[in-house]
PDB file of N, CA and C in Angstrom:
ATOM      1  N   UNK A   1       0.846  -1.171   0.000  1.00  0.00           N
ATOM      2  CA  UNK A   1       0.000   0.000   0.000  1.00  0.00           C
ATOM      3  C   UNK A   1       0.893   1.235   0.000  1.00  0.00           C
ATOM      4  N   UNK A   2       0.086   2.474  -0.722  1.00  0.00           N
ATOM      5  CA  UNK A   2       0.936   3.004  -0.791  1.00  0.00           C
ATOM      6  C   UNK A   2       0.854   3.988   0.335  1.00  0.00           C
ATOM      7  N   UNK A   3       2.061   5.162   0.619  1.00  0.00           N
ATOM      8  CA  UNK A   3       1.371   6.194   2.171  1.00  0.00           C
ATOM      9  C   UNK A   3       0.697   7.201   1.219  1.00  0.00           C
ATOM     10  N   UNK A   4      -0.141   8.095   2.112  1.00  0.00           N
ATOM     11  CA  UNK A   4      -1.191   8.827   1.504  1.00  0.00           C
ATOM     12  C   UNK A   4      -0.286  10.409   0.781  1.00  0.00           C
ATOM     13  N   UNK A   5       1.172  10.176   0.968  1.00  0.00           N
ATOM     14  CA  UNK A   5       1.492  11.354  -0.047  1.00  0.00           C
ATOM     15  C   UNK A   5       1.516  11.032  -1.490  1.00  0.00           C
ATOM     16  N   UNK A   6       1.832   9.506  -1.715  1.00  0.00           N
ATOM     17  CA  UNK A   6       2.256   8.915  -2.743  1.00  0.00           C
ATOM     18  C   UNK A   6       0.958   9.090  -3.550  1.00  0.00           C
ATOM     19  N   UNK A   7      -0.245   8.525  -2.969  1.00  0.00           N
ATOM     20  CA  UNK A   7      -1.569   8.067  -3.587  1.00  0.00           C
ATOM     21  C   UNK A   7      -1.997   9.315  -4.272  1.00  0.00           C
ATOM     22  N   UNK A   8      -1.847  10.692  -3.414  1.00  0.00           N
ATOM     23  CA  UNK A   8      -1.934  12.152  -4.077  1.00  0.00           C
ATOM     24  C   UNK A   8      -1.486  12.305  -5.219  1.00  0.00           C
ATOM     25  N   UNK A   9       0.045  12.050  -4.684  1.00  0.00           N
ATOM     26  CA  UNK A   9       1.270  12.488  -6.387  1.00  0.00           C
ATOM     27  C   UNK A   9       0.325  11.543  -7.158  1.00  0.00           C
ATOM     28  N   UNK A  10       0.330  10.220  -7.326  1.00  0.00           N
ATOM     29  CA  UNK A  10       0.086   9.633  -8.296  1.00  0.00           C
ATOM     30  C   UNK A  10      -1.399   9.591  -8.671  1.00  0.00           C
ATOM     31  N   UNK A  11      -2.089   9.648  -7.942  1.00  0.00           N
ATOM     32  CA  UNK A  11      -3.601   9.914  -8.473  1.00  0.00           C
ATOM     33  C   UNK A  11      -4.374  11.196  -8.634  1.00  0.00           C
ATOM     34  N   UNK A  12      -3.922  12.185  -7.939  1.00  0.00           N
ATOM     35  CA  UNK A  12      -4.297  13.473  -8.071  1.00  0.00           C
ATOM     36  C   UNK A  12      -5.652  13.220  -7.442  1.00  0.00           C
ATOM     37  N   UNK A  13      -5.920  12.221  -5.910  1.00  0.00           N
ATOM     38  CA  UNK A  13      -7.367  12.256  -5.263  1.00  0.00           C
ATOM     39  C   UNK A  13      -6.739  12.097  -4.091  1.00  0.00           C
ATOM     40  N   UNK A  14      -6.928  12.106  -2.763  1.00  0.00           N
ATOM     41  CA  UNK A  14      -6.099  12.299  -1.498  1.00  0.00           C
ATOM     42  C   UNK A  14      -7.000  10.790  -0.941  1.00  0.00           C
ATOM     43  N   UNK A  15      -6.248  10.340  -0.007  1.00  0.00           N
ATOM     44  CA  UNK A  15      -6.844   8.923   0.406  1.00  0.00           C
ATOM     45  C   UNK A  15      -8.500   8.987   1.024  1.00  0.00           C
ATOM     46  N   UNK A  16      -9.193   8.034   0.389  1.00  0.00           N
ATOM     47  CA  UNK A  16     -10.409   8.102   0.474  1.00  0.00           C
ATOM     48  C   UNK A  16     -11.482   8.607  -0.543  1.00  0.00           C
ATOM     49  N   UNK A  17     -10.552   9.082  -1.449  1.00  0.00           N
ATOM     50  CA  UNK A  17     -11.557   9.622  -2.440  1.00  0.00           C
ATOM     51  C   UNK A  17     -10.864   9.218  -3.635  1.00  0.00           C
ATOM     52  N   UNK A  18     -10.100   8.398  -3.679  1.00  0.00           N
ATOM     53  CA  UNK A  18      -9.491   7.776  -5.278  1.00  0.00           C
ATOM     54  C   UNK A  18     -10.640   6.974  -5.494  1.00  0.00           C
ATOM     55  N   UNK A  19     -10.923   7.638  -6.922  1.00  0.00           N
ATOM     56  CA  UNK A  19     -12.497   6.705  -7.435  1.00  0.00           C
ATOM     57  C   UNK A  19     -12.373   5.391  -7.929  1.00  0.00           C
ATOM     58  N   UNK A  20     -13.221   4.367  -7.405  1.00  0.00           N
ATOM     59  CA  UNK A  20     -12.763   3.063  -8.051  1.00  0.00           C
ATOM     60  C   UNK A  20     -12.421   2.810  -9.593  1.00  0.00           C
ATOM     61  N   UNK A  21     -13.093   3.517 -10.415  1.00  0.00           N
ATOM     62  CA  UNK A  21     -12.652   3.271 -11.644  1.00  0.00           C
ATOM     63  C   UNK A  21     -12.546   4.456 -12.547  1.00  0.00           C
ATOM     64  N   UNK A  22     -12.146   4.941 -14.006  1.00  0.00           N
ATOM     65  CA  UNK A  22     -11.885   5.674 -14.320  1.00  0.00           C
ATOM     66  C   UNK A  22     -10.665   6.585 -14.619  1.00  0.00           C
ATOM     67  N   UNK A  23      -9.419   5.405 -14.524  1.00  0.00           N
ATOM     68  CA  UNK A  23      -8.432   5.878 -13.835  1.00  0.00           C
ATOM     69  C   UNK A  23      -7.657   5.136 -15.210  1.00  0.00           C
ATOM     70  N   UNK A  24      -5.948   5.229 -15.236  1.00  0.00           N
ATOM     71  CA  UNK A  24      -5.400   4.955 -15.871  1.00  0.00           C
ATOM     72  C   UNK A  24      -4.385   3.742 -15.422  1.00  0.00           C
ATOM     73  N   UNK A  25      -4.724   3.237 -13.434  1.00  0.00           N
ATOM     74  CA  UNK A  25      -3.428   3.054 -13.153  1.00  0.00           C
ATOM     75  C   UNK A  25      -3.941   1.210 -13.248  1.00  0.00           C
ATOM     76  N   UNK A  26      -2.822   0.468 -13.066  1.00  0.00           N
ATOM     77  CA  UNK A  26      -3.208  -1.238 -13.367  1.00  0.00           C
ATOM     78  C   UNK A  26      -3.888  -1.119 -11.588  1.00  0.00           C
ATOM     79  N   UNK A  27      -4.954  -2.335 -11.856  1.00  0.00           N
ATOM     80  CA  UNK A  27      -5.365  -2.593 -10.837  1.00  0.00           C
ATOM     81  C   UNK A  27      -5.667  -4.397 -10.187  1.00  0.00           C
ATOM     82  N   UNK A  28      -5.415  -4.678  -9.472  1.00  0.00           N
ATOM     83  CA  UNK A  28      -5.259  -6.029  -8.708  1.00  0.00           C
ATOM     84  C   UNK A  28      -6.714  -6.167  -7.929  1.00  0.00           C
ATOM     85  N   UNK A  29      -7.888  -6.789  -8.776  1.00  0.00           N
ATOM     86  CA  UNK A  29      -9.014  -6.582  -8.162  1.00  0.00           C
ATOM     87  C   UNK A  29      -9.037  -8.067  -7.474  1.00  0.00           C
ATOM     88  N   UNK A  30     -10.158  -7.924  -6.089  1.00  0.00           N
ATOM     89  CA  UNK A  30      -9.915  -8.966  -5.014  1.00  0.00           C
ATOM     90  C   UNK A  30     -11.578  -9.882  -5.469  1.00  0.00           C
ATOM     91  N   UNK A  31     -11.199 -11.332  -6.052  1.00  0.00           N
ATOM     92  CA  UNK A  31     -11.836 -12.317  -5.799  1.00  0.00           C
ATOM     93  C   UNK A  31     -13.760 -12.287  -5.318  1.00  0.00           C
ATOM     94  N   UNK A  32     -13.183 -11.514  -3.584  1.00  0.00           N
ATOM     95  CA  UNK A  32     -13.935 -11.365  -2.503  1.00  0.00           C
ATOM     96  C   UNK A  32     -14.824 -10.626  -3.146  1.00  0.00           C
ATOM     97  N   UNK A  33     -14.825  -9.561  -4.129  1.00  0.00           N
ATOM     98  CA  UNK A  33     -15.729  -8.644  -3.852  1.00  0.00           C
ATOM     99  C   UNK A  33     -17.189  -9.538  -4.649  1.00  0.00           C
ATOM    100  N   UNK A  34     -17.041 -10.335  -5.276  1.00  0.00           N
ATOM    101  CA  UNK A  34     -17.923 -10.716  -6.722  1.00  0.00           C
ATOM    102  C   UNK A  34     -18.695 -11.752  -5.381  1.00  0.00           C
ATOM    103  N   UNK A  35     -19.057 -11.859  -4.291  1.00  0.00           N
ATOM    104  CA  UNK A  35     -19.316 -12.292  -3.145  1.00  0.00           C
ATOM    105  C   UNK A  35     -20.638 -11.584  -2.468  1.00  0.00           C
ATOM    106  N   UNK A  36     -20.439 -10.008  -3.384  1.00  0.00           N
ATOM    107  CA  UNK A  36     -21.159  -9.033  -2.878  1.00  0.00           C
ATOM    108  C   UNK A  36     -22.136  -8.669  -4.686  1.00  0.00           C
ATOM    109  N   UNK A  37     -23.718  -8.370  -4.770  1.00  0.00           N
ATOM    110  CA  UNK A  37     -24.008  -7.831  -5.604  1.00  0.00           C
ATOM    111  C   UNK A  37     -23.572  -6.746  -6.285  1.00  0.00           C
ATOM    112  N   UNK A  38     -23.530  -5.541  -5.293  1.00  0.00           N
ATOM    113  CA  UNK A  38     -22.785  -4.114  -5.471  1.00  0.00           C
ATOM    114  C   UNK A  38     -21.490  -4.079  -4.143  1.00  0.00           C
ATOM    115  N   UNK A  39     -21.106  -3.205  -4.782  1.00  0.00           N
ATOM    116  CA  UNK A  39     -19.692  -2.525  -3.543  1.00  0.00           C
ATOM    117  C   UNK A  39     -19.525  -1.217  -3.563  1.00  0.00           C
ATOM    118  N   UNK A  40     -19.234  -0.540  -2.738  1.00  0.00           N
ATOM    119  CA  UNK A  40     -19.427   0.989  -2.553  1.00  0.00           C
ATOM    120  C   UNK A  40     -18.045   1.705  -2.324  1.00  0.00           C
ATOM    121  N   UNK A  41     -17.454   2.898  -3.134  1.00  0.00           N
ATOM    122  CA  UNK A  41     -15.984   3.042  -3.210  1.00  0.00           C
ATOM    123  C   UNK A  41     -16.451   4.642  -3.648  1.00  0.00           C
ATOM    124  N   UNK A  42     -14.876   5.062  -3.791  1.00  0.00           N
ATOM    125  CA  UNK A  42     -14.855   6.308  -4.246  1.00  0.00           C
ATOM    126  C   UNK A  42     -15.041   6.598  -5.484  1.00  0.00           C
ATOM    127  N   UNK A  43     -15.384   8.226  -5.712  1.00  0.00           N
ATOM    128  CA  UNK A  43     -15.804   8.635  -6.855  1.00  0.00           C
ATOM    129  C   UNK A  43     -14.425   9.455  -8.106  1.00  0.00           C
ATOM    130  N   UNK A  44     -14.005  10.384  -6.719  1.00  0.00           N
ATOM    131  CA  UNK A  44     -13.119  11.170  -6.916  1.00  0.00           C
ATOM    132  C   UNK A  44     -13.466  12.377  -6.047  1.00  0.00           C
ATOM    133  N   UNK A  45     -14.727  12.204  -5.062  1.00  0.00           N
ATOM    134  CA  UNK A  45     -15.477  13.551  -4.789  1.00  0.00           C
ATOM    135  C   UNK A  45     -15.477  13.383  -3.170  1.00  0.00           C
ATOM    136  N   UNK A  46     -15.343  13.476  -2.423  1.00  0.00           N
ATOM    137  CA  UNK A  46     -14.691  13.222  -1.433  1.00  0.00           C
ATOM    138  C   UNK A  46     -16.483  13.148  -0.342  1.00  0.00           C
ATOM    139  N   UNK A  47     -17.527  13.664  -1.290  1.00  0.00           N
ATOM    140  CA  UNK A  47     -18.814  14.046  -0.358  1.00  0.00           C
ATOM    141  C   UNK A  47     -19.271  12.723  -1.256  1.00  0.00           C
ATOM    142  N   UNK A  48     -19.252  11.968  -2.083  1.00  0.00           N
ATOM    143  CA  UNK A  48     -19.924  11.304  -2.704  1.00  0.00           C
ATOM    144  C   UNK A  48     -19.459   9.633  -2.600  1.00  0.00           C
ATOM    145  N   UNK A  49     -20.374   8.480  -2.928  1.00  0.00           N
ATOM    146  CA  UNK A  49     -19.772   7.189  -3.035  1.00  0.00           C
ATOM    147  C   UNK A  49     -20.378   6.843  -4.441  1.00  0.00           C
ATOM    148  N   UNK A  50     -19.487   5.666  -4.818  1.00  0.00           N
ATOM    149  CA  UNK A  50     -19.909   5.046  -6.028  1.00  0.00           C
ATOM    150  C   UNK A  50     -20.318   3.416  -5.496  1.00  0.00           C
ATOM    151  N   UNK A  51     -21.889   3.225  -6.249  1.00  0.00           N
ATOM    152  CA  UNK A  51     -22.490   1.641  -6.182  1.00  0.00           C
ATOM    153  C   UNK A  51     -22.396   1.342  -7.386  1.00  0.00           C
ATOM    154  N   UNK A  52     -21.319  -0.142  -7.438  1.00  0.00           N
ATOM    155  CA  UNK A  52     -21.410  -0.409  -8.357  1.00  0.00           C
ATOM    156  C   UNK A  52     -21.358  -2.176  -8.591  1.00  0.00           C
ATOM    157  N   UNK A  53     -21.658  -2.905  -9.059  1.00  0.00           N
ATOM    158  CA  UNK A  53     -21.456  -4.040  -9.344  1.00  0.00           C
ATOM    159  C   UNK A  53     -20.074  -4.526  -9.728  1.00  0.00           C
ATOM    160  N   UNK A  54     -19.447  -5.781  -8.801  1.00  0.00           N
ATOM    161  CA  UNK A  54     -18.006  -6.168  -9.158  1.00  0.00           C
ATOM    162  C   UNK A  54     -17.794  -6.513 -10.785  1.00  0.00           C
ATOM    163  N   UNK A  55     -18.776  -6.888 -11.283  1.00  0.00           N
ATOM    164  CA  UNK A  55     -18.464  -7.279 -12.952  1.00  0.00           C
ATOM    165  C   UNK A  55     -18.573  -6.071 -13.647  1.00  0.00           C
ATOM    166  N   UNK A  56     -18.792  -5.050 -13.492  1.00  0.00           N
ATOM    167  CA  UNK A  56     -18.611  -3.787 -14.009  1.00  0.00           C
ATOM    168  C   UNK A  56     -17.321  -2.855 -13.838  1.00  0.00           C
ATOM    169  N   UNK A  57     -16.792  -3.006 -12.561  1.00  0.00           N
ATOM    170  CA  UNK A  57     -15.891  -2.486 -11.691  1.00  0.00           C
ATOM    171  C   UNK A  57     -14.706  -3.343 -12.505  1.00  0.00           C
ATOM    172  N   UNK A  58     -14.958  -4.745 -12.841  1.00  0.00           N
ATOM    173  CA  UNK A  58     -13.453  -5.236 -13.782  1.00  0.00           C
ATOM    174  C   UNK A  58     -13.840  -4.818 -15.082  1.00  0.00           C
ATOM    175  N   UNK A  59     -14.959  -4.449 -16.077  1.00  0.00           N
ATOM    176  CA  UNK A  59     -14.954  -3.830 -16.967  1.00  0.00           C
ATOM    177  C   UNK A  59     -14.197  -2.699 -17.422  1.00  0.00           C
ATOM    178  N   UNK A  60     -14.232  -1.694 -16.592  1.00  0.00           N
ATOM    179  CA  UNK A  60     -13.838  -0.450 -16.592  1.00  0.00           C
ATOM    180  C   UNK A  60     -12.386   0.254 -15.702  1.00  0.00           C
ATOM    181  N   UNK A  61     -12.071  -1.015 -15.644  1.00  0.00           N
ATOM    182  CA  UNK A  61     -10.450  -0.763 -14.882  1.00  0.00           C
ATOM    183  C   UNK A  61      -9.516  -2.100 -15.260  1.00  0.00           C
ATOM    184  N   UNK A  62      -8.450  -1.576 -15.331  1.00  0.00           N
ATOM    185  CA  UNK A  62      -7.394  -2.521 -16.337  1.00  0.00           C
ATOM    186  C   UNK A  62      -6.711  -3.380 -15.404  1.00  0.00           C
ATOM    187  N   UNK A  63      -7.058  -4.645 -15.188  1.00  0.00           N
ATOM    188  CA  UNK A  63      -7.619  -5.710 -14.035  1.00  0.00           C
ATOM    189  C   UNK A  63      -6.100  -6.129 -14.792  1.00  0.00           C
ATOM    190  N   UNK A  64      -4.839  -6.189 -13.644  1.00  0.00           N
ATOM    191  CA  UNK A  64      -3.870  -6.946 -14.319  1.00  0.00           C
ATOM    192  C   UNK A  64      -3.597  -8.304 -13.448  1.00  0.00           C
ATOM    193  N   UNK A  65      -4.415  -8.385 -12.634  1.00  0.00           N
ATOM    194  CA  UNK A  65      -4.004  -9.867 -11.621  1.00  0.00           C
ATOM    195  C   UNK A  65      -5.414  -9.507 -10.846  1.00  0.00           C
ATOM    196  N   UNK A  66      -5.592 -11.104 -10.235  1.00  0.00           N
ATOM    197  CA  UNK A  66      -6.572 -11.379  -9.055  1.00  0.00           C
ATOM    198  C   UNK A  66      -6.396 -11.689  -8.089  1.00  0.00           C
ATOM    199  N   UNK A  67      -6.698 -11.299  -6.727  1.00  0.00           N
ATOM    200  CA  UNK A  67      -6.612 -12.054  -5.572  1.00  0.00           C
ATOM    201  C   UNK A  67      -7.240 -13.388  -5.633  1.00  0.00           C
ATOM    202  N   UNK A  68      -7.094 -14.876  -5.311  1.00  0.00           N
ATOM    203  CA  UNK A  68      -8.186 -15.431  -5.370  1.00  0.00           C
ATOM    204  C   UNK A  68      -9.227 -15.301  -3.949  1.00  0.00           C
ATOM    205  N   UNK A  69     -10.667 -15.929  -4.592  1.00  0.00           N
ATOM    206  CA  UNK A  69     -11.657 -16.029  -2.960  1.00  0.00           C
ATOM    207  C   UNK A  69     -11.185 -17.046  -1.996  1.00  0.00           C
ATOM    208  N   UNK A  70     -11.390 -16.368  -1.080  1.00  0.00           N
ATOM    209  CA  UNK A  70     -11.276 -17.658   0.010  1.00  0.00           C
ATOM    210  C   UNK A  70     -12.019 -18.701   0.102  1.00  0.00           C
ATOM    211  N   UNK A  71     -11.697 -20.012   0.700  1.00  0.00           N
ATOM    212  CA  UNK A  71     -12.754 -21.109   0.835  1.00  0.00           C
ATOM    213  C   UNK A  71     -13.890 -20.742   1.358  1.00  0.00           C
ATOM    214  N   UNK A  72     -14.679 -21.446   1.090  1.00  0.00           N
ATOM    215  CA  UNK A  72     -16.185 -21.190   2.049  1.00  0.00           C
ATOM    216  C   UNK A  72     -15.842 -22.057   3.219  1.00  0.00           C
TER     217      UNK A  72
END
């Protein structure tokens, strides 16, 4: 993880408000979430959340590896 000066420089959103998708950077999406119908994350707007469905959320962000799910 990165510390919250880094996440600034490189995302231009301060921690907590880097929007889940929309972005340019590779992302390592987790298994776990597709567990859940929707999941709720940032927008870029620091007053706002984004609902969105995990099969959409790997649509629109450049998914370069997976966590796998845990056992049941």
């Amino acid at each position: 993880m990165a510390p919250p000066h880094e996440v600034e420089q490189i995302t231009g959103y301060t921690v907590g408000s880097v929007p889940l998708a929309g972005h340019a950077l590779p992302t390592i999406l987790d298994r776990e979430l597709y567990r859940h119908a929707s999941i709720y994350g940032g927008t870029g707007v620091g007053t706002n959340t984004l609902k969105i469905k995990p099969a959409d959320l790997e649509k629109l962000n450049q998914v370069i590896a997976f966590l796998p799910a845990l056992p049941e």
